[in-house]
C-alpha atoms as a PDB file:
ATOM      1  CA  UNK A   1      86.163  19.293 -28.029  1.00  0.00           C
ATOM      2  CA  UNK A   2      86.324  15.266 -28.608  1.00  0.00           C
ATOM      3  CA  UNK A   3      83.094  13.867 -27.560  1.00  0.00           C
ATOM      4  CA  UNK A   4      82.977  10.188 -26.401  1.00  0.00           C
ATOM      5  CA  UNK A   5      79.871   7.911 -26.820  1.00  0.00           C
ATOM      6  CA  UNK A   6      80.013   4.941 -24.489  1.00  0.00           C
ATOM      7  CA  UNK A   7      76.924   2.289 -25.057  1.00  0.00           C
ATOM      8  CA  UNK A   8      75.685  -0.867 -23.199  1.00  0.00           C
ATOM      9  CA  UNK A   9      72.345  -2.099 -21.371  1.00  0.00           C
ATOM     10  CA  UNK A  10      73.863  -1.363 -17.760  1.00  0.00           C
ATOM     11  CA  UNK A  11      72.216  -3.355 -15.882  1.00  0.00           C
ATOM     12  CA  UNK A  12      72.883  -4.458 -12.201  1.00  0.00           C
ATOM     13  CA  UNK A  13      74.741  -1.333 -12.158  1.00  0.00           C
ATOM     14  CA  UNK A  14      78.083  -2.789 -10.898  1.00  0.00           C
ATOM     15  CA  UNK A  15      81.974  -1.548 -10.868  1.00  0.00           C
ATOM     16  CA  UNK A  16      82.942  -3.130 -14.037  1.00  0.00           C
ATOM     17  CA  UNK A  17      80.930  -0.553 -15.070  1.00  0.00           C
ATOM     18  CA  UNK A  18      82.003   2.192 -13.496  1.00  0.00           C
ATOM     19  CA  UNK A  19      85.120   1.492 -14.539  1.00  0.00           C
ATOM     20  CA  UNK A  20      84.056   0.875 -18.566  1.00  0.00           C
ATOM     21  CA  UNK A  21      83.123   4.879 -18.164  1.00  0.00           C
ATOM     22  CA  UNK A  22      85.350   6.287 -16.190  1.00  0.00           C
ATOM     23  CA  UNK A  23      87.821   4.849 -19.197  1.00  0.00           C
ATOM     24  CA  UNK A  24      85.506   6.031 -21.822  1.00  0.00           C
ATOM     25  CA  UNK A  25      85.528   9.540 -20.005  1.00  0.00           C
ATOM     26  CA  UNK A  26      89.385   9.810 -20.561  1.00  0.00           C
ATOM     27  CA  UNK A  27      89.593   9.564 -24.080  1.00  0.00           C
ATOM     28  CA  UNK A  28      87.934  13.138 -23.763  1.00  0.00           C
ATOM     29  CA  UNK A  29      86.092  16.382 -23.283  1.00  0.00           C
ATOM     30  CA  UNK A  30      82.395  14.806 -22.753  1.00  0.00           C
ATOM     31  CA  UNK A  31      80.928  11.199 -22.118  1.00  0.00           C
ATOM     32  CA  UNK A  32      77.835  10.185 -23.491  1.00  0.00           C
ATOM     33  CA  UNK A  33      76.119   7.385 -23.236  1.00  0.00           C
ATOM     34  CA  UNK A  34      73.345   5.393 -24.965  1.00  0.00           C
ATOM     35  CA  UNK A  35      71.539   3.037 -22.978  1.00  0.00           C
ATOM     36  CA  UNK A  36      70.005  -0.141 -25.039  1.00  0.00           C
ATOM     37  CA  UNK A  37      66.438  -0.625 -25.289  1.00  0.00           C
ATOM     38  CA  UNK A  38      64.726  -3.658 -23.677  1.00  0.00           C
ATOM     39  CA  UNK A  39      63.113  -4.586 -26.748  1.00  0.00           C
ATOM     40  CA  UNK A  40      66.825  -4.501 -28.603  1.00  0.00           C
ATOM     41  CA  UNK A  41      68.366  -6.384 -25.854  1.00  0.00           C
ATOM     42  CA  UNK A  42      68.884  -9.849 -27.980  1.00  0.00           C
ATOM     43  CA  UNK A  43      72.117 -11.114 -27.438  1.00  0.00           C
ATOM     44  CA  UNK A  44      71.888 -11.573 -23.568  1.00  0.00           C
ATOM     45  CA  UNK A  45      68.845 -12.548 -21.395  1.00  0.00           C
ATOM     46  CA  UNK A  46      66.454  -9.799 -21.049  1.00  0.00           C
ATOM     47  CA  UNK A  47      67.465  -6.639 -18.301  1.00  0.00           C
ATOM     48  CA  UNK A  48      66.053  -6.935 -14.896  1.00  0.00           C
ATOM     49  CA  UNK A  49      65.862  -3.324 -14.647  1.00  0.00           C
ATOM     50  CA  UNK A  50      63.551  -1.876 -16.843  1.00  0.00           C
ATOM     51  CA  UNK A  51      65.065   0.994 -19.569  1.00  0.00           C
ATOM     52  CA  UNK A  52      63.947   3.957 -17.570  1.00  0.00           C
ATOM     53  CA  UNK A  53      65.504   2.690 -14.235  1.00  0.00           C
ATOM     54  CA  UNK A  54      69.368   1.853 -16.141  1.00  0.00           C
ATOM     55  CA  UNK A  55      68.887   5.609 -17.809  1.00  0.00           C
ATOM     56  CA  UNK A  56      68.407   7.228 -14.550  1.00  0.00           C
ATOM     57  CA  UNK A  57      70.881   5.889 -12.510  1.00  0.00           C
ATOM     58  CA  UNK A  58      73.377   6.469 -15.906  1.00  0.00           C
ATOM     59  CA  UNK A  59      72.814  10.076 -15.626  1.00  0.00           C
ATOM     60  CA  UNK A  60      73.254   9.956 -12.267  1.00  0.00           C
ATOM     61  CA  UNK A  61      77.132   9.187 -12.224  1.00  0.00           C
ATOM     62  CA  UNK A  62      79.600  11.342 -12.165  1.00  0.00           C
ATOM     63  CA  UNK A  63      81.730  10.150 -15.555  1.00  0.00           C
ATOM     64  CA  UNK A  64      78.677  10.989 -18.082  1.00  0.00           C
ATOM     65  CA  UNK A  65      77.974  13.983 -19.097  1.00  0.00           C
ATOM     66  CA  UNK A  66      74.859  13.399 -21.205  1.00  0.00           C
ATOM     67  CA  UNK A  67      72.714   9.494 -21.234  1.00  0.00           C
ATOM     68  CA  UNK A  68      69.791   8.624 -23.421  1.00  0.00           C
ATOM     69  CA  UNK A  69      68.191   5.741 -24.740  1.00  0.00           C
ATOM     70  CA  UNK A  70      68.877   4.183 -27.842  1.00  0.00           C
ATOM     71  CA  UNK A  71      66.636   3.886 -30.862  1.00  0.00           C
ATOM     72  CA  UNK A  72      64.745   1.537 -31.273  1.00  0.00           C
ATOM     73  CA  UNK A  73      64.745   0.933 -34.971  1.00  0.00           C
ATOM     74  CA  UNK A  74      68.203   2.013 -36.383  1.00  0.00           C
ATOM     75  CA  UNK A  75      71.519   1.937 -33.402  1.00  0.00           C
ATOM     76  CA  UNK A  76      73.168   4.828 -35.019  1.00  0.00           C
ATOM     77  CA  UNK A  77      70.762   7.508 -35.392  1.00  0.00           C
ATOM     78  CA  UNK A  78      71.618   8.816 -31.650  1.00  0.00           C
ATOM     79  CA  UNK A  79      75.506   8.677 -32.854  1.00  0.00           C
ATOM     80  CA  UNK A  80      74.687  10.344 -35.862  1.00  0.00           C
ATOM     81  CA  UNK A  81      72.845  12.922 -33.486  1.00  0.00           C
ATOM     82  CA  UNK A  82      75.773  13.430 -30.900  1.00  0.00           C
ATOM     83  CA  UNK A  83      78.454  13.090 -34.074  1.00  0.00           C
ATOM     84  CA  UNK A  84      81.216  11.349 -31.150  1.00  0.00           C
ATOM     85  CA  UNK A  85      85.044  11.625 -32.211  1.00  0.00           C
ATOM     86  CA  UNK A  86      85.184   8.064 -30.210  1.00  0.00           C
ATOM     87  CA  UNK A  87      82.886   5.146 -29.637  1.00  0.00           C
ATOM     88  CA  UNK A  88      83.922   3.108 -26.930  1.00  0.00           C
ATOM     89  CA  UNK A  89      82.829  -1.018 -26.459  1.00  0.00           C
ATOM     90  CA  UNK A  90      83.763  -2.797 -23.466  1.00  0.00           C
ATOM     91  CA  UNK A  91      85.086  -5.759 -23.218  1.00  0.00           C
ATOM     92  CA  UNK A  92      82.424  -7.900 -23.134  1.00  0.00           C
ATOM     93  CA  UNK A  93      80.413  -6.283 -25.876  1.00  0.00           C
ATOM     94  CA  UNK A  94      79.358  -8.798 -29.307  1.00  0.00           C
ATOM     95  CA  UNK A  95      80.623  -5.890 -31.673  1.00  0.00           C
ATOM     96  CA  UNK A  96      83.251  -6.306 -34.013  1.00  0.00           C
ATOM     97  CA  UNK A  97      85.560  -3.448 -34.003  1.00  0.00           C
ATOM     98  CA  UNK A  98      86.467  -3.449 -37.981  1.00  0.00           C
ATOM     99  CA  UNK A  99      82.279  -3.960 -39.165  1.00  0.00           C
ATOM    100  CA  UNK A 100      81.335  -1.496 -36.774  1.00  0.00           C
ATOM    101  CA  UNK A 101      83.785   1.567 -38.559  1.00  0.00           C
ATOM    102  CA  UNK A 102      82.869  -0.179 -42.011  1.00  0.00           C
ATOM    103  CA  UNK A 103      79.084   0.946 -40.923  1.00  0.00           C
ATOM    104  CA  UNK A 104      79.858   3.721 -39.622  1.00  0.00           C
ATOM    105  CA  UNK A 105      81.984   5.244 -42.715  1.00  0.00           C
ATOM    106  CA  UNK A 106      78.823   3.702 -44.621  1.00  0.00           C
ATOM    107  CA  UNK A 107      76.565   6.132 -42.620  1.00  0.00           C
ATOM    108  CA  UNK A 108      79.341   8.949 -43.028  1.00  0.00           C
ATOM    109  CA  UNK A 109      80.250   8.904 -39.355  1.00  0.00           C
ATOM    110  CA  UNK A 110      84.421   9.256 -38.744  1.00  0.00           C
ATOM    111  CA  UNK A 111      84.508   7.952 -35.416  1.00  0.00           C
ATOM    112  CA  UNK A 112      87.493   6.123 -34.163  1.00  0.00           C
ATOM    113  CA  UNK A 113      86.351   2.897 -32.231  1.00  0.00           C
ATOM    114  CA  UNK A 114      88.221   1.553 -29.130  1.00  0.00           C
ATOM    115  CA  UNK A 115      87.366  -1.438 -27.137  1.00  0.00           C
ATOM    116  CA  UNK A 116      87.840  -0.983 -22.887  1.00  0.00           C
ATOM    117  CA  UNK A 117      89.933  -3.784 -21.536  1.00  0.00           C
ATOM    118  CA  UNK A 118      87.925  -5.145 -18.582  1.00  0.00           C
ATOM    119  CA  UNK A 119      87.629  -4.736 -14.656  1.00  0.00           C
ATOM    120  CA  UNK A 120      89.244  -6.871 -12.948  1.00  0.00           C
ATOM    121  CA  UNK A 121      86.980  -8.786 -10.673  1.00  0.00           C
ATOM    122  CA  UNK A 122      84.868 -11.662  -9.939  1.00  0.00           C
ATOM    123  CA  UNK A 123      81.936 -10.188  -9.602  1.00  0.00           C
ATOM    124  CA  UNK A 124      82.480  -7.074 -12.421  1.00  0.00           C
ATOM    125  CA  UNK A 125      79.508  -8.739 -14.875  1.00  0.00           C
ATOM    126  CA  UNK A 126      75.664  -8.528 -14.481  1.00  0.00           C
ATOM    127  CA  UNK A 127      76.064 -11.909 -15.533  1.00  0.00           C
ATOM    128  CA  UNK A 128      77.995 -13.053 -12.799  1.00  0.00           C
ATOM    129  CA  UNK A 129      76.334 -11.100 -10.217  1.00  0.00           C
ATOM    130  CA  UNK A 130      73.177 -13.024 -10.942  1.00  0.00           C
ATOM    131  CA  UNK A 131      75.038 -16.123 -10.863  1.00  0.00           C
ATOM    132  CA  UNK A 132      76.640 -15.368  -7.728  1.00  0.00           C
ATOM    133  CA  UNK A 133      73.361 -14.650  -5.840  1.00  0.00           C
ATOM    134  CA  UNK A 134      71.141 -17.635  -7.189  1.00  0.00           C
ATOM    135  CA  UNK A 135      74.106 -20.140  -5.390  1.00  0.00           C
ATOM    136  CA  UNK A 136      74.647 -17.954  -2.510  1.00  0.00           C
ATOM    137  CA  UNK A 137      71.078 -17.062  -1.616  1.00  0.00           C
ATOM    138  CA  UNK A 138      68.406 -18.782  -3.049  1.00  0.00           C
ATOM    139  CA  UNK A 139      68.931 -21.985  -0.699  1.00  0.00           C
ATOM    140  CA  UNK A 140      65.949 -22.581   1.165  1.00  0.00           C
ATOM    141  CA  UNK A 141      65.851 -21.513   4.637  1.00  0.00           C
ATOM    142  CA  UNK A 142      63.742 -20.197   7.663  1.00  0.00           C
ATOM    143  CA  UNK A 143      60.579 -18.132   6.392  1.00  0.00           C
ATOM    144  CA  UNK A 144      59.933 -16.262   9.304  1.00  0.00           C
ATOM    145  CA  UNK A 145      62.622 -14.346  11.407  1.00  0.00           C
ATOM    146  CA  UNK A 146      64.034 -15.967  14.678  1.00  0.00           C
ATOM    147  CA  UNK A 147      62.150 -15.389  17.540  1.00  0.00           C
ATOM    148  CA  UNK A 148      59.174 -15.428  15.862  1.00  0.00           C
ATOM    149  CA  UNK A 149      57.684 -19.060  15.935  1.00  0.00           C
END
């Protein structure tokens, strides 16, 4: 059995996500996925979702086999746990490929690592979605519904 472990803070659930697992899922037998922290969360502003939410609807999709959180001291004790053949990044993620399998053979893990091209998509990044919806929606306009004066 090759066992896949897919990570990321997933939030604003959004198809360039889907699709980031869906690839992961291919690579082999089972998919799973650790879901960051909100206290780990560094690189990036903070999730809107809180940790709980991002797991839930993770183990909700049809791709992933197993979802937990990650640790919140040491990022490869759960890989050490589910011992994963593959570790997949997407696209977007800070990691580099070459100091992440120097760790790993440090911690005696022999996964492979392979990085998910991305979606393509204007709107397949939290990042973007966000974007998208403070210039789209956040111009002022009536507070109370038409008809209702």
């Amino acid at each position: 059995m090759i066992r896949v472990v897919a990570t990321g803070t997933f939030d604003i659930l959004h198809p360039g996500h889907i699709y980031y697992l869906e690839e992961s899922r291919k690579l082999g037998d089972e998919l799973s996925v650790i879901v960051a922290r909100d206290a780990n969360v560094k690189h990036k502003p903070r999730p809107i979702l809180p940790e709980e939410q991002r797991l839930r609807m993770l183990r909700a999709l049809k791709p992933v086999d197993h979802a937990l959180l990650g640790d919140l001291h040491d990022m490869f004790r759960p890989i050490a746990e589910i011992q994963p053949d593959i570790i997949t990044l997407g696209f977007n993620q800070h990691f580099d490929e070459e100091h992440l399998r120097q760790k790993l053979r440090e911690r005696g893990l022999d996964a492979d690592v392979v990085r998910i091209p991305g979606y393509p998509g204007s709107l397949a990044s939290s990042s973007k979605i966000v974007e998208y919806i403070l210039n789209t929606r956040s111009t002022p306009g009536p507070t109370t519904p038409a008809g209702e004066e």
